[in-house]
Protein backbone atom coordinates (compact mmCIF):
# COMPACT_ATOMS: atom_id res chain seq x y z
CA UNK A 1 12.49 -1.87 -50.18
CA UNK A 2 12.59 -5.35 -49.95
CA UNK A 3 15.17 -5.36 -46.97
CA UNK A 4 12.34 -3.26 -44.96
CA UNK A 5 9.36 -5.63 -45.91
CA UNK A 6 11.91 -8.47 -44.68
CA UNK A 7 12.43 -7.00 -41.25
CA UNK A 8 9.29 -5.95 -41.03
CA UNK A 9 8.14 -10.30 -41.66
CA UNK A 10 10.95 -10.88 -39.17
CA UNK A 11 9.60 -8.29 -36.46
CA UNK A 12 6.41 -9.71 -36.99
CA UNK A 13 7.14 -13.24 -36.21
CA UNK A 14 8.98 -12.40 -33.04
CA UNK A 15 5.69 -10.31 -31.65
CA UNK A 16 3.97 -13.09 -32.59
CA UNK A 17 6.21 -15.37 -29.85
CA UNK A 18 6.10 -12.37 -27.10
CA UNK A 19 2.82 -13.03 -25.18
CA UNK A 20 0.46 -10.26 -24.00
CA UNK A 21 -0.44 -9.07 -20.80
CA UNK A 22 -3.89 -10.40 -20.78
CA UNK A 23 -2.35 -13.67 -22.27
CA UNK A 24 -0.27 -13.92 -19.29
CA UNK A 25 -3.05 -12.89 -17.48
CA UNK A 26 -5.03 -15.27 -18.12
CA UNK A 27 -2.76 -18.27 -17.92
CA UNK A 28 -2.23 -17.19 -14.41
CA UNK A 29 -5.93 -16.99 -13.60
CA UNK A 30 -6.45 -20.24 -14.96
CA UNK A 31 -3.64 -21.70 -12.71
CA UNK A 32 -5.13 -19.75 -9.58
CA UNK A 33 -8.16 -18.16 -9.77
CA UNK A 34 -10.49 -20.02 -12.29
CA UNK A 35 -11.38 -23.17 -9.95
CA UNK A 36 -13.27 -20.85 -7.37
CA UNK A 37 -14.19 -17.72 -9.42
CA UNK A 38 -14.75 -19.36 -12.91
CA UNK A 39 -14.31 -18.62 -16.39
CA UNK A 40 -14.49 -14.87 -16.69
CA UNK A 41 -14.72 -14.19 -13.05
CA UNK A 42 -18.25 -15.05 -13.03
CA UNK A 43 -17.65 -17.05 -9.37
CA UNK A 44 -18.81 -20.22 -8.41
CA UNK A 45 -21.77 -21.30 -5.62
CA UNK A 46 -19.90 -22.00 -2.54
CA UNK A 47 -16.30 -21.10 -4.02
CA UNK A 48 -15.94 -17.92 -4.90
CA UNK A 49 -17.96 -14.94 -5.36
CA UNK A 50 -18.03 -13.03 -9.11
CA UNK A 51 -15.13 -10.78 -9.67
CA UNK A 52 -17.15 -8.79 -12.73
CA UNK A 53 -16.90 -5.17 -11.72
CA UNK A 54 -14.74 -5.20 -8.90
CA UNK A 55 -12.28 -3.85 -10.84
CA UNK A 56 -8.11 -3.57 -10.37
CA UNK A 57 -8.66 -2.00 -6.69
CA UNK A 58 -10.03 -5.09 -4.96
CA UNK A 59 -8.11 -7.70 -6.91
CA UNK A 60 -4.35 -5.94 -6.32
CA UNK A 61 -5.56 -5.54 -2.35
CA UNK A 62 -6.30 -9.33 -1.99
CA UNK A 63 -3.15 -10.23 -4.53
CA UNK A 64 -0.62 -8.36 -2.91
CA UNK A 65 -1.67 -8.94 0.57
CA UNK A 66 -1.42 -12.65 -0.13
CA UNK A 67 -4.77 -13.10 1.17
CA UNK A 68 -5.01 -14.90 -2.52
CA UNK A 69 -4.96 -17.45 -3.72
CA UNK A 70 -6.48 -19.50 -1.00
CA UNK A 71 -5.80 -23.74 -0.89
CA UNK A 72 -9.06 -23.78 0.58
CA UNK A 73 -12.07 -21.87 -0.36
CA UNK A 74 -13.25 -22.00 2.63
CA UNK A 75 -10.13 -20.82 4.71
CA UNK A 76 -10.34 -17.85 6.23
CA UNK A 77 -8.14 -15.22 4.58
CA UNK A 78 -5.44 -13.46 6.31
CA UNK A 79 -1.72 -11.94 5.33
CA UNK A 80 0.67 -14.46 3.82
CA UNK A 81 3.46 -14.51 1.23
CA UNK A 82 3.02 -13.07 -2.14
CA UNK A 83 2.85 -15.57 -4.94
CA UNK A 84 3.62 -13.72 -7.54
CA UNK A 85 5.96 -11.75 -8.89
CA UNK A 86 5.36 -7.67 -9.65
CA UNK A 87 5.16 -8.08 -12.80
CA UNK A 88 3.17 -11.02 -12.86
CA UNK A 89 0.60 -9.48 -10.25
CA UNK A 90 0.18 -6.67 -12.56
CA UNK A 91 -0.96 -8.99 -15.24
CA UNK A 92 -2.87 -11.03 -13.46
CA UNK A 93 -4.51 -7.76 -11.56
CA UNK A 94 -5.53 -6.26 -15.20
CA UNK A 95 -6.44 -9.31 -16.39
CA UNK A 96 -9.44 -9.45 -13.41
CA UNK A 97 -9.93 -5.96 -14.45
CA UNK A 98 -10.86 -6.56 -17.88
CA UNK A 99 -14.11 -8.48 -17.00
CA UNK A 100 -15.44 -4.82 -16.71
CA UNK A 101 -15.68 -1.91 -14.87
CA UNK A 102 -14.63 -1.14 -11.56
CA UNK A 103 -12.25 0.94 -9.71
CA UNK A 104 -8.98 1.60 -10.01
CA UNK A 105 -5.91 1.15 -7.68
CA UNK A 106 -6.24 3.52 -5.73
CA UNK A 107 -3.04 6.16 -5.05
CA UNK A 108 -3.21 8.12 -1.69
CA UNK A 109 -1.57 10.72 -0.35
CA UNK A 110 -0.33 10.48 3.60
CA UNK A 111 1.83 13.61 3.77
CA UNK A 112 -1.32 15.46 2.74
CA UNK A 113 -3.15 14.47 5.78
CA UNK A 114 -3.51 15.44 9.35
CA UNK A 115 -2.14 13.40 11.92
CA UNK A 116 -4.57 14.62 14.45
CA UNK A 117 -7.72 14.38 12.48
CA UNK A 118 -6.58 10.54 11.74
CA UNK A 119 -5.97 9.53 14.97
CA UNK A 120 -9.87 10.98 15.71
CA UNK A 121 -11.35 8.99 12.45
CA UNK A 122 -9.63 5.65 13.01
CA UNK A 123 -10.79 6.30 16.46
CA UNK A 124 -14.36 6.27 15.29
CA UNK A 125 -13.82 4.27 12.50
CA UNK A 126 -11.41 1.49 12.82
CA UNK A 127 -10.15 1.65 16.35
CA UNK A 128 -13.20 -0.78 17.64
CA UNK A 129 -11.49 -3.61 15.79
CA UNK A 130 -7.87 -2.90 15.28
CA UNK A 131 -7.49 -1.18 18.59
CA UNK A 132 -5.97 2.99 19.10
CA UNK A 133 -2.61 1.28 18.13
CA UNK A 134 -3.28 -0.15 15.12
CA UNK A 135 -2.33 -3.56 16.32
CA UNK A 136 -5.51 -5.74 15.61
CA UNK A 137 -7.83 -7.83 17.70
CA UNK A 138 -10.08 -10.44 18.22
CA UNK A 139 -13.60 -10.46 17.36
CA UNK A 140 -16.74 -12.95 17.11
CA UNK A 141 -15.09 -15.95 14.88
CA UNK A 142 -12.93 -13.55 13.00
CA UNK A 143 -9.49 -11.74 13.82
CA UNK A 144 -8.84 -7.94 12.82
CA UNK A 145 -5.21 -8.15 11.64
CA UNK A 146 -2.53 -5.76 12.89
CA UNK A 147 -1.53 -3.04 10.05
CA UNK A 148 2.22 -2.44 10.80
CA UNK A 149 2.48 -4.39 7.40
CA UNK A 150 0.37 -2.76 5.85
CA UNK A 151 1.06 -0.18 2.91
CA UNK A 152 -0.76 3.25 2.22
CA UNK A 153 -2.08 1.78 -1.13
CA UNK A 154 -3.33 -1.07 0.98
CA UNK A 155 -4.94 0.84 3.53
CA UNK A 156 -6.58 2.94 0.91
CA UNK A 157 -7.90 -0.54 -0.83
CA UNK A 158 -8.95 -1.52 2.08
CA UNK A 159 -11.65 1.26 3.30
CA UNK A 160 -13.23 1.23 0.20
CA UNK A 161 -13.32 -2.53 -0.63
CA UNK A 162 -13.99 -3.81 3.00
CA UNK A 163 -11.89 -7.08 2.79
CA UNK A 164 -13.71 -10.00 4.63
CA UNK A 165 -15.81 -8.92 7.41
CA UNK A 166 -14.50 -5.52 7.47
CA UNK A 167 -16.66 -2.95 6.17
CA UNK A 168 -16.46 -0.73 3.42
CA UNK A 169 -16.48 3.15 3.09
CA UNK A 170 -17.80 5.15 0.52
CA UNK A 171 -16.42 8.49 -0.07
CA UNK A 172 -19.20 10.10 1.07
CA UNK A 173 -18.27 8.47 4.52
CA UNK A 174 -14.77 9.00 4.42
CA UNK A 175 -13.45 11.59 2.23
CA UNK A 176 -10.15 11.08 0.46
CA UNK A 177 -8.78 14.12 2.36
CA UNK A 178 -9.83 12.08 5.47
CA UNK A 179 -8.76 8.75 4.01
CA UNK A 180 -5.15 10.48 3.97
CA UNK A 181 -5.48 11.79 7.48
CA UNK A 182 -6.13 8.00 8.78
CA UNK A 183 -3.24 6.17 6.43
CA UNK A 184 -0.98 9.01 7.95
CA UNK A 185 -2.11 7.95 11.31
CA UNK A 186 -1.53 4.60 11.11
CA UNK A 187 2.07 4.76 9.49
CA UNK A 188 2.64 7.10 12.96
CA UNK A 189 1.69 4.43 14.87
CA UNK A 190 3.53 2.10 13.67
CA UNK A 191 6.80 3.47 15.08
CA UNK A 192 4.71 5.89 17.85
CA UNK A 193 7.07 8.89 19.70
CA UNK A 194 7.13 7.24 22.81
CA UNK A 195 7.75 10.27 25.91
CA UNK A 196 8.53 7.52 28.31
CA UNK A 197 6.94 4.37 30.26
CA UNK A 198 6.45 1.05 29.72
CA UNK A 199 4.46 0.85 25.93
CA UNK A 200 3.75 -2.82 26.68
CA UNK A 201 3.48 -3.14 22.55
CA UNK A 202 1.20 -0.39 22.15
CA UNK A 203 -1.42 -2.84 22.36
CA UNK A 204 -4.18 -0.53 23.78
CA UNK A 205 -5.24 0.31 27.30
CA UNK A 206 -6.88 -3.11 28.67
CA UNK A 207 -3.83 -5.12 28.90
CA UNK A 208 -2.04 -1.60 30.38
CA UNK A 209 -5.11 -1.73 32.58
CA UNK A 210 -4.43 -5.46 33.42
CA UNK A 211 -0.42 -5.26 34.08
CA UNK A 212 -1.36 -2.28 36.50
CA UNK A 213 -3.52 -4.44 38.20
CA UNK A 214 -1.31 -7.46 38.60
CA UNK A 215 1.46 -5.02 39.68
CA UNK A 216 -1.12 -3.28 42.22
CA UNK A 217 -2.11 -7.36 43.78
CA UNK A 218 1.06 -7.93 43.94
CA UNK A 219 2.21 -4.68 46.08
CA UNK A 220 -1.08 -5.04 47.90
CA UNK A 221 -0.13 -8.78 49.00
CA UNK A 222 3.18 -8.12 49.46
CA UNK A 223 2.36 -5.16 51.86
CA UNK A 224 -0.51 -7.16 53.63
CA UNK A 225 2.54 -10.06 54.52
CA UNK A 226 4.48 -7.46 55.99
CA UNK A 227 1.84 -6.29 58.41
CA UNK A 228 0.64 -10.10 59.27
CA UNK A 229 4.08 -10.26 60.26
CA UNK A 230 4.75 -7.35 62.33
CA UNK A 231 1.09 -8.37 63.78
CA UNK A 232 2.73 -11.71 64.91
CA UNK A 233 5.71 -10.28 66.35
């Protein structure tokens, strides 16, 4: 009896050296988060919005993305290197969580989708911004970042958080079954069956319109030297 009370004391005393999750947690929001989002995610005027109720969804998006932690608050976001660890994301992503409510990360299903159907919803949906091929594009003082980096879960996260300036869609908008169709789209276009031709980066048809342009001046000069000289002769 009395050697299981004593391991029992000693098991004790080593859970009492182990730290939790929303211990660690919380030390890493106070080493990242806290000076623009404030204690308990309750954000800060001109810093950082409230993070009460956004749940795990939006904070593992931003986190594993690298679009936070930002030096400046009043950078403008985009895809960098990770600064954390898995495991240390996870904490810090159900640490966020814990101020209440909100979604969960999400978990979507590509190879239940239809490539066809995605390529005609991220034509109507996403295409004005990213471009057909997925590759980004410039817009009024913002950029719309390629997605060839980009992970189903983060695609998923994406739609329905609306990082930034992007918008958000509800499922109600964009089904799940839909939502699978597009994710499966754009992991196609990353690596795209190409039947042939010049793909130019799959970078959409105004620069393919351009380059067949400049080829068509150039043929249409070179052809117009050819008869000035015959004309000569």
């Amino acid at each position: 009896m009395q050697a299981g009370v004593k391991w029992f004391v000693v098991l004790v005393a080593a859970l009492a050296f182990v730290p939790s999750a929303a211990g660690a947690g919380s030390d890493l929001y106070g080493a990242n988060c806290i000076s623009c989002h404030g204690p308990q995610g309750r954000g800060i005027a001109e810093r950082g919005p409230s993070l009460r109720g956004v749940g795990a969804r939006a904070a593992d998006f931003y986190l594993r993305t690298g679009y936070m932690p930002l030096g400046n608050p009043h950078d403008v976001p985009h895809r960098s290197r990770v600064r954390f660890s898995k495991s240390a994301l996870a904490q810090l992503v159900a640490y966020v969580a814990s101020f209440g409510g909100g979604p969960r990360i999400p978990r979507p299903e590509a190879a239940n989708g239809n490539l066809a159907d995605g390529q005609e919803r991220f034509t109507e949906h996403c295409a004005g911004c990213h471009q057909i091929g997925a590759e980004g594009g410039y817009l009024t003082n913002a950029v719309a970042p390629p997605l060839d980096k980009a992970s189903a879960v983060e695609i998923a996260e994406a739609v329905r958080t609306g990082p930034y300036l992007m918008p958000h869609f509800s499922e109600k908008q964009i089904s799940d079954g839909q939502l699978n169709s597009i994710i499966r789209y754009v992991q196609y276009a990353k690596h795209p069956d190409d039947r042939g031709g010049w793909s130019l980066g799959h970078v959409g048809p105004v620069p393919e319109g351009l380059v067949t342009w400049f080829i068509a001046i150039v043929l249409l000069i070179g052809t117009c030297a050819v008869i000035g000289q015959r004309i000569r002769s």
